[in-house]
C-alpha atoms as a PDB file:
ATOM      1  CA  UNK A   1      36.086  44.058 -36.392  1.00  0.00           C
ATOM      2  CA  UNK A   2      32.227  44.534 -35.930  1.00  0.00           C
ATOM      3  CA  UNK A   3      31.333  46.561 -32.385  1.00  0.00           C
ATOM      4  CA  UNK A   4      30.527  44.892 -29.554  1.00  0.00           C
ATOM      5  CA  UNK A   5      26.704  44.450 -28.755  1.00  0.00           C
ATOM      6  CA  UNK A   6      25.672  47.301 -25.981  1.00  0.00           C
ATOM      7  CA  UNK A   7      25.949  45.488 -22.488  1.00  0.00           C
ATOM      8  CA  UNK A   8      21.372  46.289 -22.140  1.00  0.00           C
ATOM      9  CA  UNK A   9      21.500  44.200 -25.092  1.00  0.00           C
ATOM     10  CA  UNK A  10      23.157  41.268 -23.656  1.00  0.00           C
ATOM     11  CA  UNK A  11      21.164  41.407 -20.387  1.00  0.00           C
ATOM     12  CA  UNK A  12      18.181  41.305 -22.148  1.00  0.00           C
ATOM     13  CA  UNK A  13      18.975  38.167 -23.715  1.00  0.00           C
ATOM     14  CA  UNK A  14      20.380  36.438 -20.750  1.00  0.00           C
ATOM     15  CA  UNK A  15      16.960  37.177 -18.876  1.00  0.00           C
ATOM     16  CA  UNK A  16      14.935  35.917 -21.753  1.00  0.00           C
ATOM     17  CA  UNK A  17      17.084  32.851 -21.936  1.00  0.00           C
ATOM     18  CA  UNK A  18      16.486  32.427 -18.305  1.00  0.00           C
ATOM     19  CA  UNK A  19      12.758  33.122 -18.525  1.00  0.00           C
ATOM     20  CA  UNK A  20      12.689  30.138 -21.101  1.00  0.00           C
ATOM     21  CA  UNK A  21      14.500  27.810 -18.947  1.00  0.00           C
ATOM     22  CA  UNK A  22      12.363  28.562 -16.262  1.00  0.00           C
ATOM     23  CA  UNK A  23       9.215  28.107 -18.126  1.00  0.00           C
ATOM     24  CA  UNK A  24      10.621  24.623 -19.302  1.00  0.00           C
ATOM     25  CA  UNK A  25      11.582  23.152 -16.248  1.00  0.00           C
ATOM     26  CA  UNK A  26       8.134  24.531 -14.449  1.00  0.00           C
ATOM     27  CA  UNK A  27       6.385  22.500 -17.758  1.00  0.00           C
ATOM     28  CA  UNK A  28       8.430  19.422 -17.324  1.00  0.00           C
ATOM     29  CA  UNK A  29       7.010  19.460 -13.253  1.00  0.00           C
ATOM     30  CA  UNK A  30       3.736  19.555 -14.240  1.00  0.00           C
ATOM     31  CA  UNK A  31       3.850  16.645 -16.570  1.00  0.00           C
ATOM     32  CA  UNK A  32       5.976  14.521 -13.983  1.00  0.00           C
ATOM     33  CA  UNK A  33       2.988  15.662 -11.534  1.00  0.00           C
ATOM     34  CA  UNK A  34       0.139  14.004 -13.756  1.00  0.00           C
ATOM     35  CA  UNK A  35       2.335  10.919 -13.973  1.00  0.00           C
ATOM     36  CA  UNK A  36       2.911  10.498 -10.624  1.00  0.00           C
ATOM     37  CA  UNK A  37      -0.659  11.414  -9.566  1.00  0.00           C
ATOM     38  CA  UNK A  38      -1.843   9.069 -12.341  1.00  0.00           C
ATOM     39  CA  UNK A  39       0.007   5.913 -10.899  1.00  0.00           C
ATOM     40  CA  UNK A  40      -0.028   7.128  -7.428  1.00  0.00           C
ATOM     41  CA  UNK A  41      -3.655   7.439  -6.892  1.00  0.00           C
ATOM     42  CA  UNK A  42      -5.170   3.732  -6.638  1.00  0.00           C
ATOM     43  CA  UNK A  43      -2.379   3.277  -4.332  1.00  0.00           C
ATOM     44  CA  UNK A  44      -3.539   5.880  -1.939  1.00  0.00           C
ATOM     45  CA  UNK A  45      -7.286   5.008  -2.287  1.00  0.00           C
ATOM     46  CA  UNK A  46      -6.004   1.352  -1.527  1.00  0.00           C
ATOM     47  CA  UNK A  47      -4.265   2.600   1.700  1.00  0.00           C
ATOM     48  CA  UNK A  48      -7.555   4.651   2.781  1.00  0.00           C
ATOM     49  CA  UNK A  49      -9.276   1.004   2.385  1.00  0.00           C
ATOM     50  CA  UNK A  50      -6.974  -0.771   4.266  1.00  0.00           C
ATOM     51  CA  UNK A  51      -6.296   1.516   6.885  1.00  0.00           C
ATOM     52  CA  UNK A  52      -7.620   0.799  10.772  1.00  0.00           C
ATOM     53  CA  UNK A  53      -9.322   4.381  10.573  1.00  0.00           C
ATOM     54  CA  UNK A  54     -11.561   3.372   8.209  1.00  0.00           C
ATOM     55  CA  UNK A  55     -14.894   3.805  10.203  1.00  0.00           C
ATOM     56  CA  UNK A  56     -16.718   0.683   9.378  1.00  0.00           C
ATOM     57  CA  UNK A  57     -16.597  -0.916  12.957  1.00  0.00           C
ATOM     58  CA  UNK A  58     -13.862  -3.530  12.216  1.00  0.00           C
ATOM     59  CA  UNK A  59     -12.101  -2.957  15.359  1.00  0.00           C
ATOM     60  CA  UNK A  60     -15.060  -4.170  17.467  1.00  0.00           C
ATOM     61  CA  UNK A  61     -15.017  -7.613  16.088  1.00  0.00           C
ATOM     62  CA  UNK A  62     -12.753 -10.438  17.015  1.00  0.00           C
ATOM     63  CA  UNK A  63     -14.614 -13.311  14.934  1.00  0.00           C
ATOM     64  CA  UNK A  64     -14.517 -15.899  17.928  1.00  0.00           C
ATOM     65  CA  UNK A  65     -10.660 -15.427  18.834  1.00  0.00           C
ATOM     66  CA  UNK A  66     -12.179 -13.545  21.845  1.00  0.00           C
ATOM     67  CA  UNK A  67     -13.931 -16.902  23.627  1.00  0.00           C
ATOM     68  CA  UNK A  68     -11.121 -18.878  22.512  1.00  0.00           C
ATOM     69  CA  UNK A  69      -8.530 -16.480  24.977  1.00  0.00           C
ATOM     70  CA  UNK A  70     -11.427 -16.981  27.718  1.00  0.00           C
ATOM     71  CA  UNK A  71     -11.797 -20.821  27.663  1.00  0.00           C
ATOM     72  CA  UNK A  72      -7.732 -21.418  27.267  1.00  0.00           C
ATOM     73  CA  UNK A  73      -7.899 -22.413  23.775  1.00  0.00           C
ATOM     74  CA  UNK A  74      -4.857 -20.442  22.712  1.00  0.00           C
ATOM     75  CA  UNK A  75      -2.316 -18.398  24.961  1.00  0.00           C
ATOM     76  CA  UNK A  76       0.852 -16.534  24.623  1.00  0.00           C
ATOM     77  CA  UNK A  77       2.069 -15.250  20.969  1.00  0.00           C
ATOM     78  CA  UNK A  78       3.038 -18.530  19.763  1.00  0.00           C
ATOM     79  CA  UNK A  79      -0.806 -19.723  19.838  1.00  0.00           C
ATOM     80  CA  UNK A  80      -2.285 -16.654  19.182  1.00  0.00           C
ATOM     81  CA  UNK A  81      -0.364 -17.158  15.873  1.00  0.00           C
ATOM     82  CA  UNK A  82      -0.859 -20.138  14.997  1.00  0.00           C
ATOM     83  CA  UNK A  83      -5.014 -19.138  15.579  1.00  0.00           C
ATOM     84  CA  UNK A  84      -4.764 -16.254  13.381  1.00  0.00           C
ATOM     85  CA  UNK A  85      -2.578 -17.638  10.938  1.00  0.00           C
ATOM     86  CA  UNK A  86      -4.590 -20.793  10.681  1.00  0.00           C
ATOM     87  CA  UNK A  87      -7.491 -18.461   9.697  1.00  0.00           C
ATOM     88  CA  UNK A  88      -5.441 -16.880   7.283  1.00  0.00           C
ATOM     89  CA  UNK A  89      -4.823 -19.554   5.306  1.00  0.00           C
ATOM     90  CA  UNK A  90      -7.825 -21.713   5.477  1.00  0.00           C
ATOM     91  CA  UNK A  91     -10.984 -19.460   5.882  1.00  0.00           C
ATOM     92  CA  UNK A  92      -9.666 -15.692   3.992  1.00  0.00           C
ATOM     93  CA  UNK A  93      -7.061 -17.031   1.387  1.00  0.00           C
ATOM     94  CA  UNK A  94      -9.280 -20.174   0.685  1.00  0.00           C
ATOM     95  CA  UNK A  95     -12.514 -18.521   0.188  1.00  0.00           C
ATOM     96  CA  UNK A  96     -13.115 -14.259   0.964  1.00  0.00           C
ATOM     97  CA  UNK A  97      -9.894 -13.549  -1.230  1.00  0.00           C
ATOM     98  CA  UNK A  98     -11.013 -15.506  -4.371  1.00  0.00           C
ATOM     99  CA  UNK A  99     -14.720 -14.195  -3.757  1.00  0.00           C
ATOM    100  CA  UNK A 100     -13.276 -10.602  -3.591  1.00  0.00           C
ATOM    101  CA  UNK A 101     -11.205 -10.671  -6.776  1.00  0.00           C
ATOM    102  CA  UNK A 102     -14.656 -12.595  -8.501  1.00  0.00           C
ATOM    103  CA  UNK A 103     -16.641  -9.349  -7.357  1.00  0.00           C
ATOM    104  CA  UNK A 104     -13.765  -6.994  -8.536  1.00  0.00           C
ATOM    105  CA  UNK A 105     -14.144  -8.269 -11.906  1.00  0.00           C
ATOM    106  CA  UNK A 106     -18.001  -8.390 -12.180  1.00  0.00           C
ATOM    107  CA  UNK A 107     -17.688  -4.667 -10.791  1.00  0.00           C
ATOM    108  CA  UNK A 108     -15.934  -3.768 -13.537  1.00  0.00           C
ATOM    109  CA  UNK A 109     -17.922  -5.640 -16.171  1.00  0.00           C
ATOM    110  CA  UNK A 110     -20.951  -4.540 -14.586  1.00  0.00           C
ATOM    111  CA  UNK A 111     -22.035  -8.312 -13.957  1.00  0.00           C
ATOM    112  CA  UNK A 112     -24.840  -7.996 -11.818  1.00  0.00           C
ATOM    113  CA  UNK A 113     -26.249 -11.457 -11.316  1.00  0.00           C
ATOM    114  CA  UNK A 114     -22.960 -12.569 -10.358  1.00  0.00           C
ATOM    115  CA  UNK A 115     -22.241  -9.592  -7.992  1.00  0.00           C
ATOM    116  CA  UNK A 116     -25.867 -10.709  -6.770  1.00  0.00           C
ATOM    117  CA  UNK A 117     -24.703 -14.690  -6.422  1.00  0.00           C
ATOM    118  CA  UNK A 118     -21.279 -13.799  -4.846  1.00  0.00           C
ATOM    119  CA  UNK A 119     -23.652 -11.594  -2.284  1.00  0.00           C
ATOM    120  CA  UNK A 120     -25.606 -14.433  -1.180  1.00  0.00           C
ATOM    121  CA  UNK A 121     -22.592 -16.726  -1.289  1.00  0.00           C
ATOM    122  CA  UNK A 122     -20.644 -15.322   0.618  1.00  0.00           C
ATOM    123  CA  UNK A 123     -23.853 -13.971   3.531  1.00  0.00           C
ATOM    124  CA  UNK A 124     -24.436 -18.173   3.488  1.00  0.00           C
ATOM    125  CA  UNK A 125     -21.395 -18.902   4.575  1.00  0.00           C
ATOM    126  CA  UNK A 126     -21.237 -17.084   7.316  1.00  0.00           C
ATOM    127  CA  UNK A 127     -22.144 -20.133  10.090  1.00  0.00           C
ATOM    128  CA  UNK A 128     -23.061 -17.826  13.122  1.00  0.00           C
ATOM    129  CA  UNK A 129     -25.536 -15.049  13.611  1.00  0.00           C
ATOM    130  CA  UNK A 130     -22.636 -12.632  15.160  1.00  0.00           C
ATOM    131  CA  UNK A 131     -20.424 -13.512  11.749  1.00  0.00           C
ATOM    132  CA  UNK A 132     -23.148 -12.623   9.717  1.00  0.00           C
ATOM    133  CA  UNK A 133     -24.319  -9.510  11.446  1.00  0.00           C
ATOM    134  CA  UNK A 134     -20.318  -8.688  11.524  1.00  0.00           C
ATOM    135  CA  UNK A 135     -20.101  -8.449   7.642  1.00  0.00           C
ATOM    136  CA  UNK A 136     -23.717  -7.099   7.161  1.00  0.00           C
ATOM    137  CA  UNK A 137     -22.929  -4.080   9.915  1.00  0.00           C
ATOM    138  CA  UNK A 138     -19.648  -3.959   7.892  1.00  0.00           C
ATOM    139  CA  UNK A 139     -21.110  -3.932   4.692  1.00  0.00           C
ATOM    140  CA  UNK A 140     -23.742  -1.369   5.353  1.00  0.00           C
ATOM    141  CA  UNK A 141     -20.928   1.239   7.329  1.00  0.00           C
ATOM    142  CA  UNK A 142     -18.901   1.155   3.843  1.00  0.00           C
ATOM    143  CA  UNK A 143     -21.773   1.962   1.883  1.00  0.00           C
ATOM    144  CA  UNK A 144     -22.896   4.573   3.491  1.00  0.00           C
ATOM    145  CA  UNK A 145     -19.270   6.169   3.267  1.00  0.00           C
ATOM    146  CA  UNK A 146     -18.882   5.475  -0.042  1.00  0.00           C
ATOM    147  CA  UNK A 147     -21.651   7.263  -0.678  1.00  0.00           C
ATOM    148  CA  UNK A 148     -20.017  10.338   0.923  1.00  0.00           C
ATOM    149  CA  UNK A 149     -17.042  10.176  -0.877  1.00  0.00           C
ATOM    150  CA  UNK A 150     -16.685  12.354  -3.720  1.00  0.00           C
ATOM    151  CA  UNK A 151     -14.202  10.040  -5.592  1.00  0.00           C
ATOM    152  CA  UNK A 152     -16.569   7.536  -5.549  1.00  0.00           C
ATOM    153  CA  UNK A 153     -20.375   8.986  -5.206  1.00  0.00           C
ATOM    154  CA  UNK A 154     -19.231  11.246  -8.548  1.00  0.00           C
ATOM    155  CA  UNK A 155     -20.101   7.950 -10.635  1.00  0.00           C
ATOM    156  CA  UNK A 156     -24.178   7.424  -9.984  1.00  0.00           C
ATOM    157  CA  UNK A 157     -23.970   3.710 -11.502  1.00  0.00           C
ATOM    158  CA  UNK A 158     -22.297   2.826  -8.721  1.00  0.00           C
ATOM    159  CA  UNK A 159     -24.161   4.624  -6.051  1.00  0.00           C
ATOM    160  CA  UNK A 160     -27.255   2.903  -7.644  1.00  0.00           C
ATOM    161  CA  UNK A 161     -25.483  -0.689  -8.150  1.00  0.00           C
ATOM    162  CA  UNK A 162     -24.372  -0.140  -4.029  1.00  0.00           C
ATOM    163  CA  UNK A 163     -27.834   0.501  -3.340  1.00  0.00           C
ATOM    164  CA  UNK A 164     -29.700  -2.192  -4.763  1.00  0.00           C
ATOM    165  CA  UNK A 165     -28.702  -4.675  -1.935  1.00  0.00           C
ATOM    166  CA  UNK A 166     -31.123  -4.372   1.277  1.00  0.00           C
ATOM    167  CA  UNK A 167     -28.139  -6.386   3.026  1.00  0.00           C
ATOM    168  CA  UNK A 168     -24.448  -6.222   1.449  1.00  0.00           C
ATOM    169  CA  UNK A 169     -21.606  -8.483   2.354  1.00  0.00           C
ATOM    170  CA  UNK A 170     -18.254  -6.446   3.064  1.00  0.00           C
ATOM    171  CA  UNK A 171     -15.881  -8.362   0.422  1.00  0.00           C
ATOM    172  CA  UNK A 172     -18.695  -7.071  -1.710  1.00  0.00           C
ATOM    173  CA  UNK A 173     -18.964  -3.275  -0.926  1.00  0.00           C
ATOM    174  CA  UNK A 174     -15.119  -3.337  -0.583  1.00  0.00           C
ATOM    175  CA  UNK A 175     -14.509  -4.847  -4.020  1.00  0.00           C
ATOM    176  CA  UNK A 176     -17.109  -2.654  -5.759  1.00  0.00           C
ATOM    177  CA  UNK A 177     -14.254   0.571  -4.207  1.00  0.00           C
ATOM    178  CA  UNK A 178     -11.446  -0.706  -5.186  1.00  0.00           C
ATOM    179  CA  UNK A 179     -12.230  -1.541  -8.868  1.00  0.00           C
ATOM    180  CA  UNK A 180     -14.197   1.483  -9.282  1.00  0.00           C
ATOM    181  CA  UNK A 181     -11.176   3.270  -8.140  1.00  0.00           C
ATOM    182  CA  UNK A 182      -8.478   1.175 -10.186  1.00  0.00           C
ATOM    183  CA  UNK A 183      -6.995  -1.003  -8.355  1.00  0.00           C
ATOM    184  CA  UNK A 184      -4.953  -3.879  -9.208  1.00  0.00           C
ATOM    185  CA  UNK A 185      -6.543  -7.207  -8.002  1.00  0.00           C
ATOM    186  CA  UNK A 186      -3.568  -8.832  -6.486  1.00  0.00           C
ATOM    187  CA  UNK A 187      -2.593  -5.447  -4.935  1.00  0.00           C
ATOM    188  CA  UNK A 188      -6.583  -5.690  -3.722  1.00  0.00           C
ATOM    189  CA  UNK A 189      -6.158  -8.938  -2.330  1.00  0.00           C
ATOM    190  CA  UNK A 190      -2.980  -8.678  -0.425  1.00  0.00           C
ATOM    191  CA  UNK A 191      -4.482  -4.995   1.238  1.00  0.00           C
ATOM    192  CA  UNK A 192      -7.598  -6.922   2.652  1.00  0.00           C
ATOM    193  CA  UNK A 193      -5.745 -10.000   3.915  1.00  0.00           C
ATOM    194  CA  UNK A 194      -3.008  -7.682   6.206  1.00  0.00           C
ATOM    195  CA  UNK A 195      -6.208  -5.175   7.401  1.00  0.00           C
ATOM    196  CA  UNK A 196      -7.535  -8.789   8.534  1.00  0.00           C
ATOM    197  CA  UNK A 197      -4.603 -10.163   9.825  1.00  0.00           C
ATOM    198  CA  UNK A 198      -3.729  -6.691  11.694  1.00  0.00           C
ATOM    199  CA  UNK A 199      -7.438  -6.287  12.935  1.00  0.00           C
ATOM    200  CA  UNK A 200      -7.350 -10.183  14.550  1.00  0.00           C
ATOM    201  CA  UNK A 201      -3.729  -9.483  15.864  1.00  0.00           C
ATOM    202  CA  UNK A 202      -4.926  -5.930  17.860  1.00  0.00           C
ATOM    203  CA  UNK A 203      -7.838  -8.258  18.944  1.00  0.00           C
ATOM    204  CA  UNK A 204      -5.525 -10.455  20.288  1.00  0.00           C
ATOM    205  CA  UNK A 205      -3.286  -7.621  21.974  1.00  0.00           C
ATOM    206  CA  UNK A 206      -6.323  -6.333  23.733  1.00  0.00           C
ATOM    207  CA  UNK A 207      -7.903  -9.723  25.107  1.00  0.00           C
ATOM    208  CA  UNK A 208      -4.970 -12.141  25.665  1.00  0.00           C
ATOM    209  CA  UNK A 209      -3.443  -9.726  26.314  1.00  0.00           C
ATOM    210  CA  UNK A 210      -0.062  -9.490  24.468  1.00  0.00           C
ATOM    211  CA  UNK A 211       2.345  -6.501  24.290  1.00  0.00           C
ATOM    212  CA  UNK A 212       2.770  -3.614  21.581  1.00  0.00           C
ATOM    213  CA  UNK A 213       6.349  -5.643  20.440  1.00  0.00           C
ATOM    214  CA  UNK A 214       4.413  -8.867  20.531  1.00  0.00           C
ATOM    215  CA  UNK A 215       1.682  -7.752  18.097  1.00  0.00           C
ATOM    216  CA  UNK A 216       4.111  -6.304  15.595  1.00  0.00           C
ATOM    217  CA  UNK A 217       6.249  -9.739  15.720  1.00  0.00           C
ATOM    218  CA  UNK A 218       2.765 -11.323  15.124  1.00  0.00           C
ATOM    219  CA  UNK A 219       2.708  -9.339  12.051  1.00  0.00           C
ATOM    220  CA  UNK A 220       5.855  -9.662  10.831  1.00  0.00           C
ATOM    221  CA  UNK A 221       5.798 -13.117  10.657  1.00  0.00           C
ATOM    222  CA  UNK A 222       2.215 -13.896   9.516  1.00  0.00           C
ATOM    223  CA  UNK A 223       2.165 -11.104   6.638  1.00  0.00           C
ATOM    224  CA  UNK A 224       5.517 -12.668   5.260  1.00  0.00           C
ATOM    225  CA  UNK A 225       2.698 -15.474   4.045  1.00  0.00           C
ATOM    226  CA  UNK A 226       0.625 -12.742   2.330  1.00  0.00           C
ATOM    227  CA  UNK A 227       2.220 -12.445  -1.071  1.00  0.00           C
ATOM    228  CA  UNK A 228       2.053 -16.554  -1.748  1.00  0.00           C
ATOM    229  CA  UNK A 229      -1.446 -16.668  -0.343  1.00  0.00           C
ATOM    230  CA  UNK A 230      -2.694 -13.509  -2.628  1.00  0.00           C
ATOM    231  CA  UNK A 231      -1.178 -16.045  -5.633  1.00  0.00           C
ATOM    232  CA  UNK A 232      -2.689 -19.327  -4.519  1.00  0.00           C
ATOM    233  CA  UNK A 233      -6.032 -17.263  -4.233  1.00  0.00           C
ATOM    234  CA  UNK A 234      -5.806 -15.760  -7.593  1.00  0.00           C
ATOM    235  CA  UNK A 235      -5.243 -19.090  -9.213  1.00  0.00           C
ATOM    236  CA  UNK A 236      -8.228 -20.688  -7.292  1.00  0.00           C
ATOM    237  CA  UNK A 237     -11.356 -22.018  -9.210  1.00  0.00           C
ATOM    238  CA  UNK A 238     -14.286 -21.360  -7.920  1.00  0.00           C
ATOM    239  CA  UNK A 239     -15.098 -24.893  -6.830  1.00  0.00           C
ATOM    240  CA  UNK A 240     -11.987 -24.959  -4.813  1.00  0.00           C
ATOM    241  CA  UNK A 241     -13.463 -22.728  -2.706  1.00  0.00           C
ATOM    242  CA  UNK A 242     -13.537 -23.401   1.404  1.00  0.00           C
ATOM    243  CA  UNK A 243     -14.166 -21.539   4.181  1.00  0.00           C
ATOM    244  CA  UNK A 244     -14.585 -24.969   6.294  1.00  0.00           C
ATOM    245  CA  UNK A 245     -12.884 -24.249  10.143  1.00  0.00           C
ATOM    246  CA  UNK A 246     -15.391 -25.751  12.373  1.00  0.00           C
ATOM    247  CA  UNK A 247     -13.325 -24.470  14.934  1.00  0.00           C
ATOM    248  CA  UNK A 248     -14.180 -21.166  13.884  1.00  0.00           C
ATOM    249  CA  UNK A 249     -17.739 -21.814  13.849  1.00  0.00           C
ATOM    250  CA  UNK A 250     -17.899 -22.913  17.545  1.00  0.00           C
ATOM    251  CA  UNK A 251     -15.707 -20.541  19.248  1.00  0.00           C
ATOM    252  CA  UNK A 252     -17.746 -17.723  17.297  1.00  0.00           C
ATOM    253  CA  UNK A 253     -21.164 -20.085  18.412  1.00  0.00           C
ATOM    254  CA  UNK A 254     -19.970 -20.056  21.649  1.00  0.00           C
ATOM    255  CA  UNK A 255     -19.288 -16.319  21.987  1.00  0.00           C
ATOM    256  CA  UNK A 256     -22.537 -15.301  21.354  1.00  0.00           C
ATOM    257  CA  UNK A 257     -23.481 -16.675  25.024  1.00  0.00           C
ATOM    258  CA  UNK A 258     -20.170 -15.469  26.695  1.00  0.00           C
ATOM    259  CA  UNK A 259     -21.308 -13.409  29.930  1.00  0.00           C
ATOM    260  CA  UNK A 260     -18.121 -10.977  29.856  1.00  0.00           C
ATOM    261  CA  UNK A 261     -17.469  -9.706  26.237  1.00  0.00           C
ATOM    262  CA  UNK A 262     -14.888  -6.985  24.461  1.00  0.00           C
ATOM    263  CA  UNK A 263     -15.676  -7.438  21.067  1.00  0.00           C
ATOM    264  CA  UNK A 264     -19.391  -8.165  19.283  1.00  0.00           C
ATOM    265  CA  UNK A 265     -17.952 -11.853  17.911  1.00  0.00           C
END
């Protein structure tokens, strides 16, 4: 019978086999790491462009829903959502979200003369001078931002291709971030509807007024249309596109001369 291996011996290899183990689970980590970080990341840049922090100024606008509220148009939740979610469907699914994913894709083509047409579409059809100066203000607050932002000012095409407008639409500046940071379009799309929808419904809380539970209901409901709007968008030609709510245009019209004012439309 052969002698039995010195116990040192045996330690040593336990602690090497140990040390292995330990360097192989510490290497699988890291690649789990870069794959969630690699999927992960539009996501989170998608959330920063969505979210109600984002300081571009959105919170001071109410795009008419304001003078409706002070001449009676619309009261209580049940109007207030059938206001919003009118708008929803007719003015952002049927025309901004279509525009938006047709800037997305000449962002990431590098189409310039039909970023540049989408631009002036889309400053034309705004029917007021407060809705205009809403998405120009807009526009201009996301630019300069971007332009601070190290995960997008790292790429100087862009800066440049953001700076060539003297005035630049929102959908415009807000398409050019999320397909420079690789984002899905329908994922796009369905992010700038509910920052709409949940900007116009905390318009609504503050000037109808509604409560806290009210406003999330409001939510609830109308962002349960989201995901079929995003589709009907995507699969919209171009001349299917509609932004006509003349309603719209004269409560926004007819705010511009309102004596008592919240919001700057």
């Amino acid at each position: 019978m052969a002698p039995a291996a010195p116990a040192s011996t045996n330690i040593g290899g336990v602690h090497e086999r140990a040390r292995l183990a330990d360097r192989l689970v510490a290497r699988i980590r890291r690649r789990q790491a870069r794959r969630v970080t690699s999927v992960g990341l539009p996501l989170l840049r998608l959330l920063q462009l969505a979210s109600p922090t984002l300081p571009v100024g959105a919170y001071t606008y109410s795009q008419g829903l304001e003078w409706v509220v002070e001449g009676g148009g619309i009261d209580g939740e049940d109007g207030v959502g059938r206001w919003i979610g009118d708008q929803l469907e007719w003015n952002l699914a049927g025309f901004e979200a279509p525009l938006l994913a047709s800037a997305m894709r000449a962002w990431r083509s590098g189409d310039e003369a039909a970023l540049q047409r989408l631009n002036d579409d889309f400053l034309a059809s705004r029917e007021t001078a407060e809705l205009r100066a809403e998405t120009v203000q807009m526009g201009y607050s996301l630019r300069r931002l971007l332009t601070d932002l190290p995960a997008f000012a790292d790429d100087p095409a862009a800066v440049a291709r953001l700076g060539r407008w003297d005035e630049i639409a929102y959908p415009i500046v807000w398409g050019g971030a999320a397909a420079q940071w690789q984002v899905a379009v329908p994922d796009a799309l369905a992010a700038y509807l509910w920052a709409w929808l949940e900007n116009q419904v905390m318009a609504a809380v503050k000037c109808v007024p509604l409560g806290q539970s009210a406003g999330q209901r409001l939510l609830a409901r109308l962002g349960e249309r989201v995901p079929a709007l995003v589709a009907e968008a995507l699969e919209l030609a171009e001349s299917g596109w509609s932004n006509f709510a003349p309603g719209l245009a004269i409560a926004s019209s007819r705010h511009e001369t309102q004596y008592t004012r919240l919001f700057r439309s």
